[in-house]
N, C-alpha and C. Protein backbone atom coordinates (compact mmCIF):
# COMPACT_ATOMS: atom_id res chain seq x y z
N UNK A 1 71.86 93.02 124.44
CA UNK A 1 73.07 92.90 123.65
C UNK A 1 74.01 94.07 123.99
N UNK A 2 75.33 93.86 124.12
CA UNK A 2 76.22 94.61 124.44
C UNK A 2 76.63 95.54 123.19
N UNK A 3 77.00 96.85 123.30
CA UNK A 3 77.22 97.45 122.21
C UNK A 3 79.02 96.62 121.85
N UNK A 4 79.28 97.24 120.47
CA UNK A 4 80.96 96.33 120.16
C UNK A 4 81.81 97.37 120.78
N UNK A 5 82.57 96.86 120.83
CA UNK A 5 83.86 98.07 121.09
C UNK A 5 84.43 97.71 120.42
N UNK A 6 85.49 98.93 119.97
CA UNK A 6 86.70 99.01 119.10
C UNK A 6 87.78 98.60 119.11
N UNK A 7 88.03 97.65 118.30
CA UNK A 7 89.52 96.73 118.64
C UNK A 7 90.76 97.82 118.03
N UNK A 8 91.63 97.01 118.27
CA UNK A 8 93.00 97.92 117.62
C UNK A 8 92.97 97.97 115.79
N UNK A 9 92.46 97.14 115.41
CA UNK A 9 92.16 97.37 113.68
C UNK A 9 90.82 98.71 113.15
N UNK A 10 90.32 98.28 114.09
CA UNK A 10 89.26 99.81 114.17
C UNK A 10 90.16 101.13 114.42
N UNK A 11 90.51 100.69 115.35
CA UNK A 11 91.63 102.42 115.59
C UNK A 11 92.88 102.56 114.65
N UNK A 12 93.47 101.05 113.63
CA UNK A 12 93.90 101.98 112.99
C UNK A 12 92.75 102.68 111.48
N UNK A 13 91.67 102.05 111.49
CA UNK A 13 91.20 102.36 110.41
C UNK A 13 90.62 104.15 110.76
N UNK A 14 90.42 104.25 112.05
CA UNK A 14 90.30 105.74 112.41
C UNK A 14 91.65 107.06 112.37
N UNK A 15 92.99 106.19 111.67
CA UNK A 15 94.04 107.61 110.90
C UNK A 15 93.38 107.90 109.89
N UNK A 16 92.64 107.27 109.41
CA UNK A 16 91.57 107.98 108.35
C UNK A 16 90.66 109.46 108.68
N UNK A 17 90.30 109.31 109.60
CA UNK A 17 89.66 110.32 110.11
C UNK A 17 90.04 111.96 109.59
N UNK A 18 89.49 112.32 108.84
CA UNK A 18 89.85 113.90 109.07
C UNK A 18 89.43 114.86 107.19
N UNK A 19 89.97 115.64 107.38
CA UNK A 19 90.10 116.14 105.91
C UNK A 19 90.98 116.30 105.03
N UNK A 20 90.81 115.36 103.96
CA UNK A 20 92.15 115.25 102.97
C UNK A 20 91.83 115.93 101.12
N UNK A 21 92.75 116.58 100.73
CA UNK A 21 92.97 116.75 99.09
C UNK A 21 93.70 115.14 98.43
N UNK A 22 93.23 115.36 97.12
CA UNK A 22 93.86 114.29 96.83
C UNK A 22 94.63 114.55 95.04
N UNK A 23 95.14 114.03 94.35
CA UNK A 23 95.80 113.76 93.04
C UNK A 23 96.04 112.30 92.52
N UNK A 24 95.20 112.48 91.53
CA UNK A 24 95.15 110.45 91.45
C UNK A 24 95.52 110.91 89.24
N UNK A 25 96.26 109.62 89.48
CA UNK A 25 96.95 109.51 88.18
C UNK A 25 96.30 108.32 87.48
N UNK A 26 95.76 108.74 86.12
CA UNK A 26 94.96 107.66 85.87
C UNK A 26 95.62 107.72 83.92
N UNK A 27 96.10 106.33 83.53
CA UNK A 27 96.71 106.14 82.59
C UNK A 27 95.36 106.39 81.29
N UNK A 28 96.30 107.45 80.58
CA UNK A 28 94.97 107.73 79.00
C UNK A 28 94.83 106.85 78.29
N UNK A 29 93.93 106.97 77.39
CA UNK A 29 93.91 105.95 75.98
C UNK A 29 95.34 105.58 74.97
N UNK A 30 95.35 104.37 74.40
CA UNK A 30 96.65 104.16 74.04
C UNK A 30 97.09 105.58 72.74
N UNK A 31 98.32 106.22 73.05
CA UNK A 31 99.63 107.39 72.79
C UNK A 31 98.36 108.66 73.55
N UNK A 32 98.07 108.07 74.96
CA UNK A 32 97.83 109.68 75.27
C UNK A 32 98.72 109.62 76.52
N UNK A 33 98.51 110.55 77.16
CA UNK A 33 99.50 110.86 78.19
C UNK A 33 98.26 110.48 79.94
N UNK A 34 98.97 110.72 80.48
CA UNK A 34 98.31 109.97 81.70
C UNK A 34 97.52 111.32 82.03
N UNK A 35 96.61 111.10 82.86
CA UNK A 35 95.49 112.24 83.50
C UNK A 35 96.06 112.16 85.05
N UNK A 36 95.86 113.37 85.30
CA UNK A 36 96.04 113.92 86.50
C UNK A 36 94.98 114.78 86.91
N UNK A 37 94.17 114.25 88.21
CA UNK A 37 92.72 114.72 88.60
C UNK A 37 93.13 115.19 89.86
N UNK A 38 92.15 116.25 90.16
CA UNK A 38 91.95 116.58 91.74
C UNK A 38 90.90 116.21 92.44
N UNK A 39 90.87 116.40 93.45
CA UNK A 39 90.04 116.07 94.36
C UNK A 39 89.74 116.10 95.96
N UNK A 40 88.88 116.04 96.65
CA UNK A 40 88.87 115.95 98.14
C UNK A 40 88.10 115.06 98.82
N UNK A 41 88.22 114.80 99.95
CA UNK A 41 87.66 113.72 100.82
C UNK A 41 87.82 114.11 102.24
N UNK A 42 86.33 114.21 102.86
CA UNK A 42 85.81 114.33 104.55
C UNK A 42 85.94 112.77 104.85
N UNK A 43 86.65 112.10 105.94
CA UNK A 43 86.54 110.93 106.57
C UNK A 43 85.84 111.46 108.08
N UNK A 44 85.24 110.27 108.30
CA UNK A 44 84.35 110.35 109.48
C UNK A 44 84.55 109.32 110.43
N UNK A 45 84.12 109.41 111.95
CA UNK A 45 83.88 108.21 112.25
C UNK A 45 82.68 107.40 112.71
N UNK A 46 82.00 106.59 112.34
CA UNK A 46 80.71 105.79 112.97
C UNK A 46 80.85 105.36 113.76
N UNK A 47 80.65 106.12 115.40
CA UNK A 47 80.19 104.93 116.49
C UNK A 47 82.06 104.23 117.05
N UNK A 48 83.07 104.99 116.03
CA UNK A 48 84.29 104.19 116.63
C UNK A 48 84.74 102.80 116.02
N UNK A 49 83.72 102.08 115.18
CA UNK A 49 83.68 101.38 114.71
C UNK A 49 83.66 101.06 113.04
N UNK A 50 83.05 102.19 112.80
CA UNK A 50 83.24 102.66 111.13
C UNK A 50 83.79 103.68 110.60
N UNK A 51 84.52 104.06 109.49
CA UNK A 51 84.63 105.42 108.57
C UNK A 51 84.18 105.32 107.70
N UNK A 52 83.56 106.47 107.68
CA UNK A 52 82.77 106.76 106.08
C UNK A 52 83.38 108.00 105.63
N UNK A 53 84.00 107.62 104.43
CA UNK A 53 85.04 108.73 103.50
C UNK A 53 83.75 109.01 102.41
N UNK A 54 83.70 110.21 102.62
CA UNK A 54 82.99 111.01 101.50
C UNK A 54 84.11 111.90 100.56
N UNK A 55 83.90 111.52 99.16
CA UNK A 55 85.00 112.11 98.23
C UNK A 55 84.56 112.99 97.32
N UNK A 56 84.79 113.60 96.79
CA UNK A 56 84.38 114.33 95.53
C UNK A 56 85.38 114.36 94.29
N UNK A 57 85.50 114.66 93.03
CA UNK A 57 86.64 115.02 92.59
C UNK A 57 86.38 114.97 91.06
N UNK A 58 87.45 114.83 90.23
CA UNK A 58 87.40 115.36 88.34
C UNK A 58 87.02 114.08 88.45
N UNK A 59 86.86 113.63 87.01
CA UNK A 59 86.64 112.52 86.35
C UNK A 59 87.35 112.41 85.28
N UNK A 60 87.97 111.36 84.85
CA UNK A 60 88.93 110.97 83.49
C UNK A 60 87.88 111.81 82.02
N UNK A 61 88.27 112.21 81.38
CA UNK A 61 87.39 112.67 80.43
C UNK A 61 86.62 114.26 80.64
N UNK A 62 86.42 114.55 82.42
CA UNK A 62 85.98 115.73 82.37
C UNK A 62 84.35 115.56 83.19
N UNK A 63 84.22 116.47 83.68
CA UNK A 63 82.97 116.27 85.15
C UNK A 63 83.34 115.42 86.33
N UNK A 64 82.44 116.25 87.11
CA UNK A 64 82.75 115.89 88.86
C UNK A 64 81.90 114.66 89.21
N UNK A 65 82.42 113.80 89.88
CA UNK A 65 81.94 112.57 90.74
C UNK A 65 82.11 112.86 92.36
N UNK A 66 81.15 111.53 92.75
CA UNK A 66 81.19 111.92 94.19
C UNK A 66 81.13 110.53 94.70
N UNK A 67 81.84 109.76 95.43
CA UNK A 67 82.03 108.51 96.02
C UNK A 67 81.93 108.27 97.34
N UNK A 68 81.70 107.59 98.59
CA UNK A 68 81.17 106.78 99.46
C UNK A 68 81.91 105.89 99.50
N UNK A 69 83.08 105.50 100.69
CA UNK A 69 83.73 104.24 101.16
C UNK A 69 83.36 104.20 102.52
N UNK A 70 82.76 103.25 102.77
CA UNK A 70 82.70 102.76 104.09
C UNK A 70 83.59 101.45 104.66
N UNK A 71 84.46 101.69 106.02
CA UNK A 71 85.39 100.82 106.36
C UNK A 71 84.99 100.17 107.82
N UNK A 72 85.05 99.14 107.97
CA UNK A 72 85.02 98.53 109.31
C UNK A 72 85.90 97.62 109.46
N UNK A 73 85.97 96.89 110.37
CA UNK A 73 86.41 95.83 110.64
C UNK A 73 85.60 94.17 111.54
N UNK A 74 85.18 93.35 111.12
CA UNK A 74 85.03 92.45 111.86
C UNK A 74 85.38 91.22 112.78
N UNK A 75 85.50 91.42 113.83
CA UNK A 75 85.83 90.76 114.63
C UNK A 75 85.66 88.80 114.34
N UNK A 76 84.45 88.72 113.93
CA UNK A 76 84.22 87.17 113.88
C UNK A 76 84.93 86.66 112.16
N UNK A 77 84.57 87.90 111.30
CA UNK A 77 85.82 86.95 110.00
C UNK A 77 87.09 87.57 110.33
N UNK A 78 87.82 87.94 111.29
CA UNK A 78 88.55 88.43 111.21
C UNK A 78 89.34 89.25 109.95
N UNK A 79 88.79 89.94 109.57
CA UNK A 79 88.98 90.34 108.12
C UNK A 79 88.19 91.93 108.24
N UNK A 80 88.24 92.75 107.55
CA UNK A 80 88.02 94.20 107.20
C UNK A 80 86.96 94.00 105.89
N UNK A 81 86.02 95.09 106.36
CA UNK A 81 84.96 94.98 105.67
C UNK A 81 84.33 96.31 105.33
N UNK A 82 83.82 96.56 104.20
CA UNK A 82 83.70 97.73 103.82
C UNK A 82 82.68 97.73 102.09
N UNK A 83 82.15 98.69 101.65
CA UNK A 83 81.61 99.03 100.87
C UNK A 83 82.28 100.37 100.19
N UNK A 84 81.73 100.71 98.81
CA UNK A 84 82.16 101.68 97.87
C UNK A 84 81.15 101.84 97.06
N UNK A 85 80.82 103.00 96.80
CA UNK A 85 79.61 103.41 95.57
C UNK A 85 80.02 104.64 95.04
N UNK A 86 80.02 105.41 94.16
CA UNK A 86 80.12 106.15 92.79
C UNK A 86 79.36 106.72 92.43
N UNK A 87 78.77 108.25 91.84
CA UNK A 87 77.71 108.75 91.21
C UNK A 87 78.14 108.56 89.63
N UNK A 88 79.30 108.16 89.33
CA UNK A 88 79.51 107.74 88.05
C UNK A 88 78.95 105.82 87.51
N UNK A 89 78.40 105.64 88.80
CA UNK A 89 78.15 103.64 87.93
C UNK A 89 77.13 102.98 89.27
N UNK A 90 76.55 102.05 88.26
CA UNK A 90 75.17 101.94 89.11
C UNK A 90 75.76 100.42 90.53
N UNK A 91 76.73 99.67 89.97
CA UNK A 91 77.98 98.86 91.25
C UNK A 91 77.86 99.35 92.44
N UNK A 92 77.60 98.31 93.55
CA UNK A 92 77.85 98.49 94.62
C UNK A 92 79.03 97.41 94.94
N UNK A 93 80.19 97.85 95.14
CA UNK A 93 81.18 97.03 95.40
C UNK A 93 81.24 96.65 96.97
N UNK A 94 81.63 95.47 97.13
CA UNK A 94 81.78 94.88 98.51
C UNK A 94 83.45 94.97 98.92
N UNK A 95 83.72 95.19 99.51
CA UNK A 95 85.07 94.88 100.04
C UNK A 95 85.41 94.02 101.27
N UNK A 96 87.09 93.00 101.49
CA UNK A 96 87.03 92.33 102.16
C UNK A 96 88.48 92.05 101.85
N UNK A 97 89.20 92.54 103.65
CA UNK A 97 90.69 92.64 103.03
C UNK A 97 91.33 92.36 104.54
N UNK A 98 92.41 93.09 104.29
CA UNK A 98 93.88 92.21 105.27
C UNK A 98 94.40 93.68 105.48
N UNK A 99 95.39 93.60 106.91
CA UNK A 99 96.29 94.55 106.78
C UNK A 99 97.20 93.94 106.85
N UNK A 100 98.63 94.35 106.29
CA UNK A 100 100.07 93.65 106.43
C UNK A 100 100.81 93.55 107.68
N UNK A 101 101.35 93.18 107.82
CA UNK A 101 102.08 93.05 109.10
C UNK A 101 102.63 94.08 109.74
N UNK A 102 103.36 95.03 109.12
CA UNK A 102 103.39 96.33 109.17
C UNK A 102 102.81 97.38 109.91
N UNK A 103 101.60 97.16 109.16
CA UNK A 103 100.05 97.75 109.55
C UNK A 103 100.47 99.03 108.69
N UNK A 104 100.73 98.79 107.84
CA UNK A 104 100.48 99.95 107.34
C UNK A 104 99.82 100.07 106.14
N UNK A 105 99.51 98.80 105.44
CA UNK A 105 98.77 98.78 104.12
C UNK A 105 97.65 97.56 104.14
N UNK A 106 97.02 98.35 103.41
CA UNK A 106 95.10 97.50 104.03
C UNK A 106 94.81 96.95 102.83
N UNK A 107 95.00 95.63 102.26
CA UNK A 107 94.30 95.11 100.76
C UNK A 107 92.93 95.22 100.67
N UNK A 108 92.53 95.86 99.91
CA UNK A 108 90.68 95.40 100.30
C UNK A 108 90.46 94.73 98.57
N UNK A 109 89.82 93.40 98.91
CA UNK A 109 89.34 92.83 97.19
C UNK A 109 87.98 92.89 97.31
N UNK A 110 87.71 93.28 95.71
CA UNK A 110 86.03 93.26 95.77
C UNK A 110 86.32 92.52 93.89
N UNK A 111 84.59 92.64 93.94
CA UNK A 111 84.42 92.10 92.28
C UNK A 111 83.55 93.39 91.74
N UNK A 112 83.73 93.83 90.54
CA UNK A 112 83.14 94.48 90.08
C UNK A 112 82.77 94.50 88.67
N UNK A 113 81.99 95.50 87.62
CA UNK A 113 81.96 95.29 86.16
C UNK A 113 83.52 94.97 86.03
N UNK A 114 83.29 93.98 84.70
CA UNK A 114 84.31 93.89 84.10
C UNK A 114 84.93 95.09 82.91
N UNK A 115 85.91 96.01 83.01
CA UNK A 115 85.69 97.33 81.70
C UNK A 115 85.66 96.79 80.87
N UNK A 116 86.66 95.77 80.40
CA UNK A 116 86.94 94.76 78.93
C UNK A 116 86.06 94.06 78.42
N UNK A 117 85.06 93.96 79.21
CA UNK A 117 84.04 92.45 78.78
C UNK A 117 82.74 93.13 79.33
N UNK A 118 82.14 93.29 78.76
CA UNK A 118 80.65 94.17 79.25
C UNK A 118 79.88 92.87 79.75
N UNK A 119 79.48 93.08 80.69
CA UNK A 119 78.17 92.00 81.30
C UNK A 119 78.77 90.90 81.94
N UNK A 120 79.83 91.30 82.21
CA UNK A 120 81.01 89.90 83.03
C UNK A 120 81.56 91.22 83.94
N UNK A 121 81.91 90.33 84.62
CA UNK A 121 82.69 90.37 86.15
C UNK A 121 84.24 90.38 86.28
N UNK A 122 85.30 91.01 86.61
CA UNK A 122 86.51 90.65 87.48
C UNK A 122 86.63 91.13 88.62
N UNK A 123 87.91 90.70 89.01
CA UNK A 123 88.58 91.19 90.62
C UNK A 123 89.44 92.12 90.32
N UNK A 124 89.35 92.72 91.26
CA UNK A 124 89.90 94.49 91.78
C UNK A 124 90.60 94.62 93.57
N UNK A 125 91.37 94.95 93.59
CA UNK A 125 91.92 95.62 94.96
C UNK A 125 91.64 97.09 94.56
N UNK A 126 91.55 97.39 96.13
CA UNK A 126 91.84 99.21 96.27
C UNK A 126 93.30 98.71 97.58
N UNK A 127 94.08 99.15 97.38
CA UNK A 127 94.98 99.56 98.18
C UNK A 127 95.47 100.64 98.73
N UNK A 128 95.50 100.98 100.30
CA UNK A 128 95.46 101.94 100.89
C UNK A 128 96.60 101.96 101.65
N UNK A 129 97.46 102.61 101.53
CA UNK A 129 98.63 102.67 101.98
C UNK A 129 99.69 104.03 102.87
N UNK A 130 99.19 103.58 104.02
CA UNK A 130 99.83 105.23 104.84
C UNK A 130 101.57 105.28 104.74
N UNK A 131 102.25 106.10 104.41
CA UNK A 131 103.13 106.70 103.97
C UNK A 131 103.97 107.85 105.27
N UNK A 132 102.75 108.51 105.88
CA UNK A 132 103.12 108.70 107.21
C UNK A 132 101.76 109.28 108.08
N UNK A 133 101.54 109.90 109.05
CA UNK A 133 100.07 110.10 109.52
C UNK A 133 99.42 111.26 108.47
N UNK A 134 99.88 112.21 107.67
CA UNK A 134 99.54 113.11 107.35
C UNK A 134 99.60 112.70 105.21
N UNK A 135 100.32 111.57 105.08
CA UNK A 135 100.37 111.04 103.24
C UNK A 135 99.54 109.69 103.65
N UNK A 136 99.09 109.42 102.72
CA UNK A 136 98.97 108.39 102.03
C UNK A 136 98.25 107.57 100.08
N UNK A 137 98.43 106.72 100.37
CA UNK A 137 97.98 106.43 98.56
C UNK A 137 96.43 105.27 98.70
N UNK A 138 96.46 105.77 97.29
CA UNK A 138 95.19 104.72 97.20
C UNK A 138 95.64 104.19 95.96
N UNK A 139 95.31 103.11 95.58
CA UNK A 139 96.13 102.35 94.48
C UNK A 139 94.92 101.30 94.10
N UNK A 140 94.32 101.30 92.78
CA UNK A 140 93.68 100.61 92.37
C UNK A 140 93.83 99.61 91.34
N UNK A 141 93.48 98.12 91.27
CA UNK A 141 94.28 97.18 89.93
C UNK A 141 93.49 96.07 90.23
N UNK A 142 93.73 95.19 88.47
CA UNK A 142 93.23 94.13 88.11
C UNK A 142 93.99 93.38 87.32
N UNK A 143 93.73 92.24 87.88
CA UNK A 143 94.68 90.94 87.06
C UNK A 143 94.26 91.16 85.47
N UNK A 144 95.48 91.20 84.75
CA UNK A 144 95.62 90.94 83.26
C UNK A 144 95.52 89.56 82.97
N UNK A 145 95.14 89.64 81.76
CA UNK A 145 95.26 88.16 81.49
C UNK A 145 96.15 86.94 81.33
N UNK A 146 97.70 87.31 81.65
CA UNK A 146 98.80 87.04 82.26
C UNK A 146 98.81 86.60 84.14
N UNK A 147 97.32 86.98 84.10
CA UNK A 147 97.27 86.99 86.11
C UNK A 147 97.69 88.17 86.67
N UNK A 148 98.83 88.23 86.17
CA UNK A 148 99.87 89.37 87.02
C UNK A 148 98.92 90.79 86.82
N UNK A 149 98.59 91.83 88.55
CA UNK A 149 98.08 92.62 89.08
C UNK A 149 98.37 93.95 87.97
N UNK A 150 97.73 94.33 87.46
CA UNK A 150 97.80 96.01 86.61
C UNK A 150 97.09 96.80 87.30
N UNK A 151 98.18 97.89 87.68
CA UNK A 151 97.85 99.45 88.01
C UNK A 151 96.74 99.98 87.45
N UNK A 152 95.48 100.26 87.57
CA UNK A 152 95.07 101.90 86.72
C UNK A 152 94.51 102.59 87.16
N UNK A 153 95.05 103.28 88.54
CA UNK A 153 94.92 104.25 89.43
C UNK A 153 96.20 104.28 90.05
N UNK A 154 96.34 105.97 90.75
CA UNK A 154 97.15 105.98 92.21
C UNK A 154 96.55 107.24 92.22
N UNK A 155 95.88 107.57 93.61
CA UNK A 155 95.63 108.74 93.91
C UNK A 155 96.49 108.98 95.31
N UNK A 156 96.96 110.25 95.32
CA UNK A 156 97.92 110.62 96.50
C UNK A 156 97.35 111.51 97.68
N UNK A 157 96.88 110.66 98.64
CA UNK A 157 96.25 111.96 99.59
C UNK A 157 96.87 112.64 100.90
N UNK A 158 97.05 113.82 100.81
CA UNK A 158 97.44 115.18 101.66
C UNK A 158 96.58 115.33 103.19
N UNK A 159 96.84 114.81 103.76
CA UNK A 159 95.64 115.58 105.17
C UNK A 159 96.00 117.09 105.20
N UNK A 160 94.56 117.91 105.41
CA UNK A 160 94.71 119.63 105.04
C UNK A 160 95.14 119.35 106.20
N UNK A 161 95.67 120.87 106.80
CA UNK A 161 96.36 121.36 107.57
C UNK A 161 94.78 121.71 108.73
């Protein structure tokens, strides 16, 4: 078997690559004011073919978490594929997304706990969105019960110098 090589969706998923700070805005309980967390993230690359973003950072409420995104791309679903795990929740989320035409913003949908409904399920995007080689956002949301997509994340990430 031939090893894969790296298509052009692999290389862009490798501007990931490097060391970034981050600031993610996460909306409080109803009349509080929004939270503003810090944080950092080592991206890597697997083989040319994968990144694995290792994150660290605050938590809404107070204490440090540590998260795991892994990104690829596959050639035969033509589609982007990836995983996410948390030291805050026992979920292993799947991901499975698109880039825009652009190429500059990567949908990834997964299913995960539902927060509203304990022991049920909804859908979630993470949206990743480069801004220029050195910004970009991460943007997290779930359909309301209206359908229509709700915000409740944006974290803003810095590549260090």
């Amino acid at each position: 078997m031939q090893p894969a090589q790296p298509e052009q969706q692999h290389q862009w998923l490798h501007k990931l690559v490097g060391e970034w700070t981050y600031e993610s805005e996460c909306p409080g309980g109803p009349g509080e004011p929004t939270q503003k967390l810090t944080g950092s993230e080592r991206v890597r690359s697997l083989g040319g073919l994968w990144v694995i973003c290792d994150g660290q950072g605050e938590m809404p409420g107070g204490g440090l978490a540590n998260m795991i995104m892994t990104l690829g791309y596959d050639p035969q679903k033509k589609r982007f594929v990836g995983t996410w795990i948390g030291s805050m929740m026992t979920s292993l989320w799947i991901y499975d997304g698109e880039l825009d035409a652009a190429k500059r913003v990567l949908t990834l949908n997964s299913e995960g706990p539902d927060c509203s409904n304990p022991g049920k399920t909804a859908k979630y995007q993470d949206i990743i969105e480069f801004i220029n080689d050195d910004y970009r956002t991460l943007t997290s949301r779930s359909p309301g019960p209206d359908g229509k997509w709700n915000e409740f994340m944006k974290a803003h990430y810095r590549r260090k110098s």
